[in-house]
Protein backbone atom coordinates (compact mmCIF):
# COMPACT_ATOMS: atom_id res chain seq x y z
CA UNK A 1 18.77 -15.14 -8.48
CA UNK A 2 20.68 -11.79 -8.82
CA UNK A 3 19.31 -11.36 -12.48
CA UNK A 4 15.98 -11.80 -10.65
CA UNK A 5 16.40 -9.32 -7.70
CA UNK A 6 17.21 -6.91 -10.87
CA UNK A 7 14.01 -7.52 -12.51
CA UNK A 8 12.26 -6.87 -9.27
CA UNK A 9 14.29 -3.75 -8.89
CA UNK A 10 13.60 -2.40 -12.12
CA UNK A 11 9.92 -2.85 -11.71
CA UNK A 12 9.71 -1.89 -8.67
CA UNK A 13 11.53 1.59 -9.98
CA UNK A 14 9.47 1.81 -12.17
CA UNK A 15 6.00 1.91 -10.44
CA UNK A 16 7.65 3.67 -8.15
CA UNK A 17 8.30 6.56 -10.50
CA UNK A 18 4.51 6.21 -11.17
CA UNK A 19 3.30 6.66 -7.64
CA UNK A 20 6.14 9.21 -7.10
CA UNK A 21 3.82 11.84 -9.63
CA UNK A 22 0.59 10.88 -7.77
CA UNK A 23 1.43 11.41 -4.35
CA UNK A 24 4.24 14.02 -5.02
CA UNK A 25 1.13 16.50 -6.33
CA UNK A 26 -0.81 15.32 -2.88
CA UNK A 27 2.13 16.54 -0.73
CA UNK A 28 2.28 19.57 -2.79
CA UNK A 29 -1.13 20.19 -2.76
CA UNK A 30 -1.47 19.73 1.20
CA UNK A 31 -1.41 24.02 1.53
CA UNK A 32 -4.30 23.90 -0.76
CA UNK A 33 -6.38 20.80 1.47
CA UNK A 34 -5.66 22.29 4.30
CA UNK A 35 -6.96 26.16 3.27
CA UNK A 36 -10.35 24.88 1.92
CA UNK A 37 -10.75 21.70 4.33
CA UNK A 38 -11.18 20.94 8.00
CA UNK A 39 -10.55 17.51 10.04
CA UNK A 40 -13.94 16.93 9.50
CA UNK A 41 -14.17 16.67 5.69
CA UNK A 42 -11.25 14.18 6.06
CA UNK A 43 -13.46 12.58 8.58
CA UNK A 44 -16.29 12.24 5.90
CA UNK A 45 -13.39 11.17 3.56
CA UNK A 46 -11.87 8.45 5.86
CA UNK A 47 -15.61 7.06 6.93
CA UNK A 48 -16.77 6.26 3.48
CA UNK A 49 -13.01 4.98 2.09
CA UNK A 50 -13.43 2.29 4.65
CA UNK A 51 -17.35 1.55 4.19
CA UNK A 52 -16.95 1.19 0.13
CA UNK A 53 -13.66 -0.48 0.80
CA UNK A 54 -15.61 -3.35 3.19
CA UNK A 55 -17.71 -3.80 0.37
CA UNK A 56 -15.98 -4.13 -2.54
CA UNK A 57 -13.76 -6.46 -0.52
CA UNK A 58 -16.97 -8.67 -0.81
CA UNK A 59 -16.72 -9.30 -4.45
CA UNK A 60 -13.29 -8.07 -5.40
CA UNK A 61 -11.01 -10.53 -3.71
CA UNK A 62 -12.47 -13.73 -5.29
CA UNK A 63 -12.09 -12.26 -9.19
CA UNK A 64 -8.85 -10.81 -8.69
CA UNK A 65 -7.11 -13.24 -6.47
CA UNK A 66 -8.11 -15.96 -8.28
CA UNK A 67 -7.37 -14.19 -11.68
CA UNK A 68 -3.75 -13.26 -9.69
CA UNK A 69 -2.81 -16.61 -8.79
CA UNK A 70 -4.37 -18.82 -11.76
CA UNK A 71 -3.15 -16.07 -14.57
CA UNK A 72 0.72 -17.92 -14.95
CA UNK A 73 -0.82 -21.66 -13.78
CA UNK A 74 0.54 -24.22 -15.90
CA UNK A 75 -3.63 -25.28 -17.06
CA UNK A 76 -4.54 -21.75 -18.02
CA UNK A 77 -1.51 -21.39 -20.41
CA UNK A 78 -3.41 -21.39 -23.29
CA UNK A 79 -6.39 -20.03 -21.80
CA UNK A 80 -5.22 -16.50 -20.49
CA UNK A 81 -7.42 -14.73 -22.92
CA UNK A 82 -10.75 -16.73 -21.73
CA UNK A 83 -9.70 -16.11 -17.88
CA UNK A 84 -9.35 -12.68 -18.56
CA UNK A 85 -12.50 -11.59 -20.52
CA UNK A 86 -14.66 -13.83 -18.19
CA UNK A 87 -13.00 -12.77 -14.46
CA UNK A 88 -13.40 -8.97 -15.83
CA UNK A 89 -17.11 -9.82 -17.11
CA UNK A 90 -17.72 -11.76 -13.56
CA UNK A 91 -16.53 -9.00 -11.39
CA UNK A 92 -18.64 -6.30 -13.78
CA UNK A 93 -21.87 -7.87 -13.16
CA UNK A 94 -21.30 -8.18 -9.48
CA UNK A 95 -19.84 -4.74 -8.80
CA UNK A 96 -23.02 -3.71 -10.90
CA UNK A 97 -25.16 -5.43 -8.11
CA UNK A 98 -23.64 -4.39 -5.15
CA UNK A 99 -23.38 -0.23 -6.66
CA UNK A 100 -27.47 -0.04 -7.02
CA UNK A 101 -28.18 -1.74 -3.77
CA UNK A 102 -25.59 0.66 -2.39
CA UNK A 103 -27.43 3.74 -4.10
CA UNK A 104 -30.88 2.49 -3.09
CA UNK A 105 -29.85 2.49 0.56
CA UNK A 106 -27.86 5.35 0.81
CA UNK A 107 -30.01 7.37 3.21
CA UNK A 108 -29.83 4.90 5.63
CA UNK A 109 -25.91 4.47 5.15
CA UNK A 110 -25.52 7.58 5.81
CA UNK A 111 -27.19 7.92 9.25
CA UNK A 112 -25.43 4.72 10.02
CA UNK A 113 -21.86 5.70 8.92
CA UNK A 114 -22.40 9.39 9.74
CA UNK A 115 -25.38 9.56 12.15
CA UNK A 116 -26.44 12.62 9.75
CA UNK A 117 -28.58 12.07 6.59
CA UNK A 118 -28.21 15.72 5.18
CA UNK A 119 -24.89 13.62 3.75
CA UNK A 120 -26.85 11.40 1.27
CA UNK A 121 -25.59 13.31 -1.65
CA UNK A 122 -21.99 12.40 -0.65
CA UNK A 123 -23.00 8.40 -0.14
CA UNK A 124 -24.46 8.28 -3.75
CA UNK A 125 -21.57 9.15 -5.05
CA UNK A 126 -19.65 7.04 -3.64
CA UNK A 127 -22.06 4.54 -5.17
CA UNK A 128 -20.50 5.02 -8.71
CA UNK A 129 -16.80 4.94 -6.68
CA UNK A 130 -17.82 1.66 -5.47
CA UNK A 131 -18.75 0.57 -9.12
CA UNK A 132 -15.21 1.56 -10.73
CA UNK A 133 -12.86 1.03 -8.18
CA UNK A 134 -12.63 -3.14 -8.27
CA UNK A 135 -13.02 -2.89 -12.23
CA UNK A 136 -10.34 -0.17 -12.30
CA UNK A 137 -7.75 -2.49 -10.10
CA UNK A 138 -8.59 -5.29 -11.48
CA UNK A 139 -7.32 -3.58 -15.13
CA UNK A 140 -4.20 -2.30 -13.09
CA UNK A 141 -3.91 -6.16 -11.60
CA UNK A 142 -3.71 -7.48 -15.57
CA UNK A 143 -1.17 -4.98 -16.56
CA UNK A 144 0.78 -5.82 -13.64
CA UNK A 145 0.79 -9.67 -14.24
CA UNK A 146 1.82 -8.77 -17.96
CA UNK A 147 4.86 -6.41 -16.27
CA UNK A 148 3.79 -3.61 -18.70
CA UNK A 149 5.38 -1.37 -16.15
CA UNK A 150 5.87 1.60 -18.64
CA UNK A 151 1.97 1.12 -19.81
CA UNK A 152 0.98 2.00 -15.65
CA UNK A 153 3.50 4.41 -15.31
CA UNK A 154 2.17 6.40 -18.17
CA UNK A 155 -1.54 5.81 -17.10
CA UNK A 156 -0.42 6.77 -13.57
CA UNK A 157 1.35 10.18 -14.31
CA UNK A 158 -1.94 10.82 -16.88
CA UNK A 159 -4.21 10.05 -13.98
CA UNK A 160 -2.49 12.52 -11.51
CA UNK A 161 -2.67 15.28 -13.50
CA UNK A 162 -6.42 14.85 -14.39
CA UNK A 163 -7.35 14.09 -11.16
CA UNK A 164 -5.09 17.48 -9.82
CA UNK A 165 -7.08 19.46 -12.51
CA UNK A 166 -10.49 18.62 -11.09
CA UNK A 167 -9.94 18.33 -7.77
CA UNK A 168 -7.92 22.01 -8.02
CA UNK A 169 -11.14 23.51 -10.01
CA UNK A 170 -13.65 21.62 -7.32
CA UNK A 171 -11.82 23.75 -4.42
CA UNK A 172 -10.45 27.03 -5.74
CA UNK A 173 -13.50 27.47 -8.99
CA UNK A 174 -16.42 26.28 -7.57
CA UNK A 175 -15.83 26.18 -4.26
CA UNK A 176 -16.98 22.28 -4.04
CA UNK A 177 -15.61 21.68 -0.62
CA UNK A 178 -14.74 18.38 0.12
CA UNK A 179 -16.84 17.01 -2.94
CA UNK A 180 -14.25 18.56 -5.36
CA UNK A 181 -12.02 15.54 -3.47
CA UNK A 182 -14.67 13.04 -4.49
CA UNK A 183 -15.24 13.63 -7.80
CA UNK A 184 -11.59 13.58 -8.68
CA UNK A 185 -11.34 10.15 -7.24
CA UNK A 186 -14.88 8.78 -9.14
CA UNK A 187 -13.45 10.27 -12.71
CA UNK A 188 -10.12 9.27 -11.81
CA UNK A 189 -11.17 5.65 -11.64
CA UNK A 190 -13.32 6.53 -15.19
CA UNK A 191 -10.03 7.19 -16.53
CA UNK A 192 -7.69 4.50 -15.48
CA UNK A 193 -10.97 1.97 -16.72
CA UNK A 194 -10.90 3.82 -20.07
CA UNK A 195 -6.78 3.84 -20.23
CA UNK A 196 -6.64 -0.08 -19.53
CA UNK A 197 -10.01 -1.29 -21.77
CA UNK A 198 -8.30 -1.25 -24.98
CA UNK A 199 -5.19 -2.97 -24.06
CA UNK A 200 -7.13 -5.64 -21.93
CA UNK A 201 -9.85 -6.45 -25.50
CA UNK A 202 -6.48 -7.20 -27.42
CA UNK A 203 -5.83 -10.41 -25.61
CA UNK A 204 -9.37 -10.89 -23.93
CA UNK A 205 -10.96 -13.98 -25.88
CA UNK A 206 -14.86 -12.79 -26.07
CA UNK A 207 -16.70 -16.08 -24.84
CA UNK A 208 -18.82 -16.36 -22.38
CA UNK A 209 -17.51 -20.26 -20.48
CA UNK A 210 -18.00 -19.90 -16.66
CA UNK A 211 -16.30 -23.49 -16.76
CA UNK A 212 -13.14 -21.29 -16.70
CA UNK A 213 -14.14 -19.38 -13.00
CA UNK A 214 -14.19 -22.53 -11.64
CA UNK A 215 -10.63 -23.09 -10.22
CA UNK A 216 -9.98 -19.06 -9.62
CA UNK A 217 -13.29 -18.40 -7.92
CA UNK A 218 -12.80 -21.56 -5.83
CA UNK A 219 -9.28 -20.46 -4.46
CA UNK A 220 -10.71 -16.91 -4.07
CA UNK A 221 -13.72 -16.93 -2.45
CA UNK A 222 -12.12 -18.11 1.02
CA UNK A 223 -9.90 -14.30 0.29
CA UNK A 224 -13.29 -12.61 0.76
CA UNK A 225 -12.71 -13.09 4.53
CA UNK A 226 -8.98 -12.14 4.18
CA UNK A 227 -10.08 -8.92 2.19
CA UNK A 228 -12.40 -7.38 4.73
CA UNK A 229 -10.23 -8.59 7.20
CA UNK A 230 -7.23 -6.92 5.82
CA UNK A 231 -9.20 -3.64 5.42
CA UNK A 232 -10.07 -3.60 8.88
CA UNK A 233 -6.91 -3.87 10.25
CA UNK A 234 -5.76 -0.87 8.24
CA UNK A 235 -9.29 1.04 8.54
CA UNK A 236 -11.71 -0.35 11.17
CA UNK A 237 -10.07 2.25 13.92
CA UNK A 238 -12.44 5.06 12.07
CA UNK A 239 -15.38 3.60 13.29
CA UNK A 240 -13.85 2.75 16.60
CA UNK A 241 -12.99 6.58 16.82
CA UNK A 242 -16.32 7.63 15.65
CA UNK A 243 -17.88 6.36 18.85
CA UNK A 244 -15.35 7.54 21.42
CA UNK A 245 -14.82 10.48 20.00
CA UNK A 246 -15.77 13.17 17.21
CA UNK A 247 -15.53 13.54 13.71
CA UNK A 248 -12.91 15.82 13.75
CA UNK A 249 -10.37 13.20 15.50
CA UNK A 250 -11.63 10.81 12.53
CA UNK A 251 -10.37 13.21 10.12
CA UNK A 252 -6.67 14.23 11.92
CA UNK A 253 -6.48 10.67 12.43
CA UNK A 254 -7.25 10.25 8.85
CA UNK A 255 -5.12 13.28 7.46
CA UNK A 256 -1.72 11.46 9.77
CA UNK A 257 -2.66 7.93 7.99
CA UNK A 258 -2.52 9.87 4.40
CA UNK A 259 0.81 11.36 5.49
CA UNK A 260 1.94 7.79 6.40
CA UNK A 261 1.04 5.97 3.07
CA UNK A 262 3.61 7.33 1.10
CA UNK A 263 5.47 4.44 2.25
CA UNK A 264 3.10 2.28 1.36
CA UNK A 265 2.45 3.78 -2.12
CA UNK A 266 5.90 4.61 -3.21
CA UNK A 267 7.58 1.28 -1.69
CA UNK A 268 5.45 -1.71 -0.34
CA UNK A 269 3.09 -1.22 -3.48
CA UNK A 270 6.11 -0.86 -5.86
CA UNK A 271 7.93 -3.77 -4.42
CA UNK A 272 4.87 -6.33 -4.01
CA UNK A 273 3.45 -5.40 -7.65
CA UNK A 274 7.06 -6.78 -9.11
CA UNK A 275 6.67 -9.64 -6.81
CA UNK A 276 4.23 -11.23 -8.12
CA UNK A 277 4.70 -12.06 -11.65
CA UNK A 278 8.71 -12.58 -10.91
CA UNK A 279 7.70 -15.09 -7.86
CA UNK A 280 5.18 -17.12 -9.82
CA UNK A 281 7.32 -17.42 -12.70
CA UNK A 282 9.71 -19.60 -10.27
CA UNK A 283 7.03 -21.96 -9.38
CA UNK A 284 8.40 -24.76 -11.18
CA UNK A 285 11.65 -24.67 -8.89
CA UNK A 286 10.37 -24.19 -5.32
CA UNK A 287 14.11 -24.90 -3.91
CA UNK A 288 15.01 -21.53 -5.85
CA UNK A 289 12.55 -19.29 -5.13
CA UNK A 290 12.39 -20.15 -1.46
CA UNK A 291 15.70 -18.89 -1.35
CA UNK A 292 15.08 -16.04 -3.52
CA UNK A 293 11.95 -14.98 -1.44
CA UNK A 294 13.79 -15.16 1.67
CA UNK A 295 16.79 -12.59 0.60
CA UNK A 296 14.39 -10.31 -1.12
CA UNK A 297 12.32 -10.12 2.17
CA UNK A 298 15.68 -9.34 4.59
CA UNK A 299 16.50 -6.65 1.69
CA UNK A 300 13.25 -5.35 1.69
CA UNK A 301 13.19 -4.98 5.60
CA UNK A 302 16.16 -3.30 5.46
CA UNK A 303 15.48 -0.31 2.83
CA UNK A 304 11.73 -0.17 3.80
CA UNK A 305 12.88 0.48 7.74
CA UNK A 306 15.39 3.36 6.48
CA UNK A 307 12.51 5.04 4.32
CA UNK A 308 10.30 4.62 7.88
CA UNK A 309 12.90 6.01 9.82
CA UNK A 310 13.45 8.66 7.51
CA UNK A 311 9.69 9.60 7.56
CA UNK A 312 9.67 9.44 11.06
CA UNK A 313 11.75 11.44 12.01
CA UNK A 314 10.59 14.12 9.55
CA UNK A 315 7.34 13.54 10.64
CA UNK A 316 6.42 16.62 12.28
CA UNK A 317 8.73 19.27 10.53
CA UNK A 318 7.11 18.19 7.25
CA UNK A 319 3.16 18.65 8.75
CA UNK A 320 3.84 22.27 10.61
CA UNK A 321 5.31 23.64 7.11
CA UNK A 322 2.63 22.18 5.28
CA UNK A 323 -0.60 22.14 6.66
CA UNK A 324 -1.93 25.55 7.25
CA UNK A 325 -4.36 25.20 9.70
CA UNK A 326 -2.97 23.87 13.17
CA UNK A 327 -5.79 21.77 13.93
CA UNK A 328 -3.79 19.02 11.68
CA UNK A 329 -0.78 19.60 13.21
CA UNK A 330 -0.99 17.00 15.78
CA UNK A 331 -1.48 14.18 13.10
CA UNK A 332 2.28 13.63 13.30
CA UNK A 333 2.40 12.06 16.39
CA UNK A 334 0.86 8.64 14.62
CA UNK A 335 2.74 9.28 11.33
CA UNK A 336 5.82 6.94 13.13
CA UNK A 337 3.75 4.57 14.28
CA UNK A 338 1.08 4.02 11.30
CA UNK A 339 4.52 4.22 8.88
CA UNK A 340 6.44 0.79 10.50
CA UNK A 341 2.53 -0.59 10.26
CA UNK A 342 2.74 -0.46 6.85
CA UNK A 343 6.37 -1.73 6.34
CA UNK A 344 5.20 -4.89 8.68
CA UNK A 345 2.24 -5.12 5.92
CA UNK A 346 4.67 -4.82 3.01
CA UNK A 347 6.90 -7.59 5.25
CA UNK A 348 3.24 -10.19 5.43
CA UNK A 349 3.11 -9.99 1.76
CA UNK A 350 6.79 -11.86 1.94
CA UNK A 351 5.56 -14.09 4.73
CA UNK A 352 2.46 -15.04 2.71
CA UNK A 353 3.88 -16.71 -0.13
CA UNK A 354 3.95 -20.24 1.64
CA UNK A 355 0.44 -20.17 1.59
CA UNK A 356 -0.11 -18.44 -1.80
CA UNK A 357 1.49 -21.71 -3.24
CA UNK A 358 -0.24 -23.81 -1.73
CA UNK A 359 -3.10 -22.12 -2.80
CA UNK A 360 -4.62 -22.29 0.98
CA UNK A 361 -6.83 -19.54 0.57
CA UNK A 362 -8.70 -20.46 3.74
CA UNK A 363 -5.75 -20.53 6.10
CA UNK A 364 -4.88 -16.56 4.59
CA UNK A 365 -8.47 -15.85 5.44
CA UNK A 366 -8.00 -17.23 8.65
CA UNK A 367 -5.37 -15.33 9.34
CA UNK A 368 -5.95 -12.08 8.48
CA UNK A 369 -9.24 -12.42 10.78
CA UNK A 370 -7.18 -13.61 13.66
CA UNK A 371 -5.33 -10.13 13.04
CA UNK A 372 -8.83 -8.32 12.64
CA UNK A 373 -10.14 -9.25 15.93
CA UNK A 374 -6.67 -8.75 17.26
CA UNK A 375 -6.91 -5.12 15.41
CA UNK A 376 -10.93 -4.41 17.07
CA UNK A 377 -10.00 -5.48 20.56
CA UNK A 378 -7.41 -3.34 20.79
CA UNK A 379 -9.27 -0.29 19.73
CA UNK A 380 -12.18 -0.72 21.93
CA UNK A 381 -8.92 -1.14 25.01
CA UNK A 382 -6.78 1.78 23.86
CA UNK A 383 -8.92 4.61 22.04
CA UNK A 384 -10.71 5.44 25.00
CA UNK A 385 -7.25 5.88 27.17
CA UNK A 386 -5.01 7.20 24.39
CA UNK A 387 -7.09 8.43 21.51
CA UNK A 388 -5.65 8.43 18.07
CA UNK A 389 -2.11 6.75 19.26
CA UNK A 390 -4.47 4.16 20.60
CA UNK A 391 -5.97 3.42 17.13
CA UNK A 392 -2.31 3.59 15.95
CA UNK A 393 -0.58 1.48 17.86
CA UNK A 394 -3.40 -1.12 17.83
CA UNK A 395 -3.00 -1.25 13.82
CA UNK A 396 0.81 -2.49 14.82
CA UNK A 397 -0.27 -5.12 17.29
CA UNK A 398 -2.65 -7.23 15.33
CA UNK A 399 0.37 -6.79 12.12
CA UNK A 400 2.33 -8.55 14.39
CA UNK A 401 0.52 -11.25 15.51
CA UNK A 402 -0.79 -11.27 11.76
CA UNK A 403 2.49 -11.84 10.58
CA UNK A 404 3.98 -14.31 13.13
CA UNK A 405 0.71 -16.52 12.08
CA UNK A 406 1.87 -16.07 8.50
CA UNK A 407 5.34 -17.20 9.40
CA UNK A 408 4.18 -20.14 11.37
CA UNK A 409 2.04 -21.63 8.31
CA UNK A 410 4.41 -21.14 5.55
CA UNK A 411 7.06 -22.88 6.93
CA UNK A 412 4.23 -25.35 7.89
CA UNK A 413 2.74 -25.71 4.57
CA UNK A 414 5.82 -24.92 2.20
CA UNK A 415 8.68 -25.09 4.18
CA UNK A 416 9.59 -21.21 3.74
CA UNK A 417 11.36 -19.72 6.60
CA UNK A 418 12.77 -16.50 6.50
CA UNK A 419 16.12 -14.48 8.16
CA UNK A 420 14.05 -13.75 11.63
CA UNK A 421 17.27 -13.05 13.32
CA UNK A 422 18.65 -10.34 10.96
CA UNK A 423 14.79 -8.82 10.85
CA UNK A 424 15.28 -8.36 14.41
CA UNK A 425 18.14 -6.87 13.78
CA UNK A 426 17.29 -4.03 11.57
CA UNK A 427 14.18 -3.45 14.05
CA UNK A 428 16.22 -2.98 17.28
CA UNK A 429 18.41 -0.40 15.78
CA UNK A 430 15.66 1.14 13.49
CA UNK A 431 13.52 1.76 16.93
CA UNK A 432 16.50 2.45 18.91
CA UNK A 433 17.53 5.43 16.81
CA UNK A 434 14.36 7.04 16.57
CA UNK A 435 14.33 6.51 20.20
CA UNK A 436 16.77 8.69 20.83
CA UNK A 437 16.02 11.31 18.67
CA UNK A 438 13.16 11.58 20.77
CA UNK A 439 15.04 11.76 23.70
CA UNK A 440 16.98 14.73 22.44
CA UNK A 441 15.91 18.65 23.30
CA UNK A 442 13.76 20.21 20.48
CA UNK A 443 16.17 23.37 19.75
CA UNK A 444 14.48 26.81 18.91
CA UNK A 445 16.48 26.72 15.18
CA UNK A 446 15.09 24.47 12.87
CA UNK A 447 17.40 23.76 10.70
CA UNK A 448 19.36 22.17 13.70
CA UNK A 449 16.89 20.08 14.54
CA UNK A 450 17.01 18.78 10.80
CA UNK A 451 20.75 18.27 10.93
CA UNK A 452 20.29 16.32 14.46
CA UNK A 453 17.78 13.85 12.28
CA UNK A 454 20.20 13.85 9.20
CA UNK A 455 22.85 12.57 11.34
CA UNK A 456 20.65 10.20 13.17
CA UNK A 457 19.28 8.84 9.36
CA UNK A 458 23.12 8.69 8.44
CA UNK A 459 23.12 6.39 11.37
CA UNK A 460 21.36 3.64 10.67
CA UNK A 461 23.33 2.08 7.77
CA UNK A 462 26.49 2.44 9.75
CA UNK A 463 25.46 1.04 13.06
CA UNK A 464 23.94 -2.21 10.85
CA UNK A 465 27.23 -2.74 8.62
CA UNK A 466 29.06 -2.21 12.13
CA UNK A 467 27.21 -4.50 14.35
CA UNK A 468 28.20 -7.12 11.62
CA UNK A 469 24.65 -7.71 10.11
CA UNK A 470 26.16 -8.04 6.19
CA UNK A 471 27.47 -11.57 5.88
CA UNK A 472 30.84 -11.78 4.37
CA UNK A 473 29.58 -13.21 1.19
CA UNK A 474 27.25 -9.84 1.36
CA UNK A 475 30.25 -7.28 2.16
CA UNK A 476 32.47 -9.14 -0.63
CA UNK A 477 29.58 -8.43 -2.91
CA UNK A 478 29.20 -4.79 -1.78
CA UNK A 479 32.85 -4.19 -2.37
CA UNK A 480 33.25 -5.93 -5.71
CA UNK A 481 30.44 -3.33 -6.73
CA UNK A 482 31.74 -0.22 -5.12
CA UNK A 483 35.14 -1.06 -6.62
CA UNK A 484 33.53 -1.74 -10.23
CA UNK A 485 31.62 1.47 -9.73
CA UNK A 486 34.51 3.50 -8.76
CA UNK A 487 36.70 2.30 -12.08
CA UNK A 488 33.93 2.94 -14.47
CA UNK A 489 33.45 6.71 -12.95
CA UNK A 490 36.92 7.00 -13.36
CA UNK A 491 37.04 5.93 -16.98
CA UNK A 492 33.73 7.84 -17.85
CA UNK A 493 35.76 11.12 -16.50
CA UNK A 494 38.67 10.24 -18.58
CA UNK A 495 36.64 9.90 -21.28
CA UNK A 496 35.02 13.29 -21.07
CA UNK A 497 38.14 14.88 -20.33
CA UNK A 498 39.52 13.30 -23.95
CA UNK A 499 36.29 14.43 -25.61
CA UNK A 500 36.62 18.05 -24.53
CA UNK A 501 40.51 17.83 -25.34
């Protein structure tokens, strides 16, 4: 199991360090956003992320989940290759379909979405967005299943700095406005499907047999409702927001949630993408990887709540320095909230795998629609009294009862349970702490106020290894590595002090 946890690590590092590029230039370039954009154009931004995304999730789920969970199955061993070409050729024809309908009714999307048609020009273009986007992570999905880590970093760093060279000439060049945004992200996609092609036609077996759809598209089609779902918990608050309020709050709300997925991009995403192939790998010993899923999700909890916290409390120092127009500065309020949202979504994708191996598509469909219509009801309660922390705190809610319903059906269906009592550990003091940084005086000397949070970060790993949360199994194993670390720093310095002697 520990050689396993390793593996994960090491992936996980890895697309880590390939995210790190991507969203590292988006934090730098925030100054730049923020001079040349308003609330609004994130509005515009937000509106039609979530309207593509709803659609894509009609046709993109079935393909790719299916491809996912059928890719390392025991009857497609010697039929990778044919999956492959034919799941990519599939998912091509229908995201084909659904682009030229979306282009042919794009006047009418756009009053819809933005009750203003003089934005047609923006919804076409997002018509070739929705065309490349499933096709692009679907290429990303393959490499991932083949743990060609060092193949997606490379494409990831190459993407960043393309798409940071067009969207930097859009704004400052040819003053493009919020299009310069768009068309980085439509020839951004162009490039990750032209990066991935070539690799994909080495192994792809060119033959058309739509036998070979069969099992995939029948486990995946039930996902379609878990897809949409899913994307409305995380996005459906937009359009709540666009009735009961402006599209102005769309965008700050918008700009906060940006702010808040760097945890999701540079440590759920990481973590889940290393997951999978490691986790299906162990299907032919459930005993094992029940116990290795459960560990991995308590370690997960633990280092994704110290990232949140760390966020959090950073939160707002990070948005007044950056953002240079104040009307964004009240985004951070949701940036704690809309951050432990996403750690409780990295946390499902644990919770989940009962089902996954079951392959009871239905039941995660299910599921995640429960949590939708959790998700919708609370926006129509709390936007009107609360606004944006409404929309926010919502998005936690139906996670929660998402998650619990997970929980409930995996040890149901698989027997998986997981450390409940130790996740409710690490979420008492986690909450507690930023509590109470909260309740503390803002001081008129910043730098204070950062050493106040530093100490209150430094915190959290004391107050869990002192409320006895490590098992001594756990603290044995901590020890035996601090003390092995210790000796080989000592004989590395030895050794350099012989080689300069």
């Amino acid at each position: 199991m520990i050689k396993r946890v390793k593996r994960i690590i090491y992936l996980g590092g890895i697309y880590s360090l390939g995210t790190l590029v991507e969203k590292g230039m988006a934090f730098v370039f925030i100054p730049i956003y923020t001079t040349y954009l308003g609330t609004a154009d994130y509005g515009v931004i937000g509106l039609m992320t979530v309207t593509v995304g709803l659609l894509s999730k009609l046709f993109f789920p079935p393909v790719n989940q299916g491809f996912i969970r059928h890719y390392y199955a025991p009857e497609f061993s010697d039929r990778q290759g044919l999956l492959l070409f034919n799941s990519l050729l599939f998912l091509t024809a229908q995201a084909l379909v659904f682009s030229l309908l979306f282009f042919w009714f794009s006047q009418k999307i756009a009053q819809l979405v933005f009750a203003q048609a003089e934005l047609v020009f923006i919804v076409k273009v997002y018509a070739f967005i929705l065309f490349f986007d499933p096709i692009s992570n679907f290429l990303l999905n393959y490499l991932n299943q083949k743990e060609r880590a060092r193949t997606i970093i490379g494409i990831s760093w190459g993407h960043s700095l393309f798409y940071a060279a067009v969207v930097l000439a859009g704004l400052i060049i040819w003053d493009l406005g919020v299009l310069a945004l768009i068309y980085g992200t439509l020839l951004g996609m162009v490039f990750k499907v032209l990066c991935v092609l070539p690799v994909a036609f080495k192994e792809a077996e060119c033959r058309v047999v739509p036998s070979v759809l069969v099992k995939p598209l029948k486990y995946g089609y039930p996902r379609i409702i878990s897809g949409c779902s899913n994307l409305l918990i995380q996005s459906g608050d937009r359009y709540v927001l666009m009735i009961f309020s402006t599209l102005s709050s769309v965008g700050l709300y918008n700009f906060g949630y940006q702010i808040s997925a760097i945890i999701y991009s540079l440590f759920v995403v990481p973590l889940t993408n290393a997951l999978l192939p490691v986790t299906f790998k162990q299907e032919a010993d459930p005993e094992q990887q029940r116990e290795f899923l459960q560990k991995t999700c308590t370690y997960f909890y633990l280092a994704g709540m110290f990232a949140c916290l760390f966020l959090s409390l950073y939160s707002r120092e990070f948005i007044e320095i950056m953002a240079r127009k104040e009307e964004f500065w009240a985004g951070w309020t949701i940036i704690p909230v809309i951050a432990f949202s996403y750690i409780l979504f990295g946390l499902g994708s644990f919770f989940d795998w009962g089902l996954v191996m079951t392959k009871n598509g239905f039941q995660i469909s299910i599921n995640v629609f429960v949590g939708a219509l959790v998700n919708i009801a609370g926006n129509f309660l709390l936007i009107p009294f609360w606004g944006i922390m409404g929309a926010a705190v919502a998005t936690v809610i139906s996670f929660i009862v998402l998650n619990w319903m997970r929980i409930h059906y995996s040890a149901k269906f698989y027997d998986l349970h997981f450390e409940l009592r130790r996740l409710f550990h690490i979420t008492a003091v986690a909450i507690g702490l930023y509590g109470f940084s909260l309740l503390m005086p803002d001081s008129q000397w910043l730098w204070l106020n950062m050493a106040f949070k530093l100490l209150v970060l430094i915190a959290f790993p004391g107050i869990i290894f002192a409320t006895g949360f490590f098992r001594p199994q756990e603290r044995q194993a901590m020890q035996s590595l601090w003390e092995n670390l210790r000796i080989r720093g000592i004989r590395d310095t030895f050794a350099k002090v012989r080689a300069l002697n």
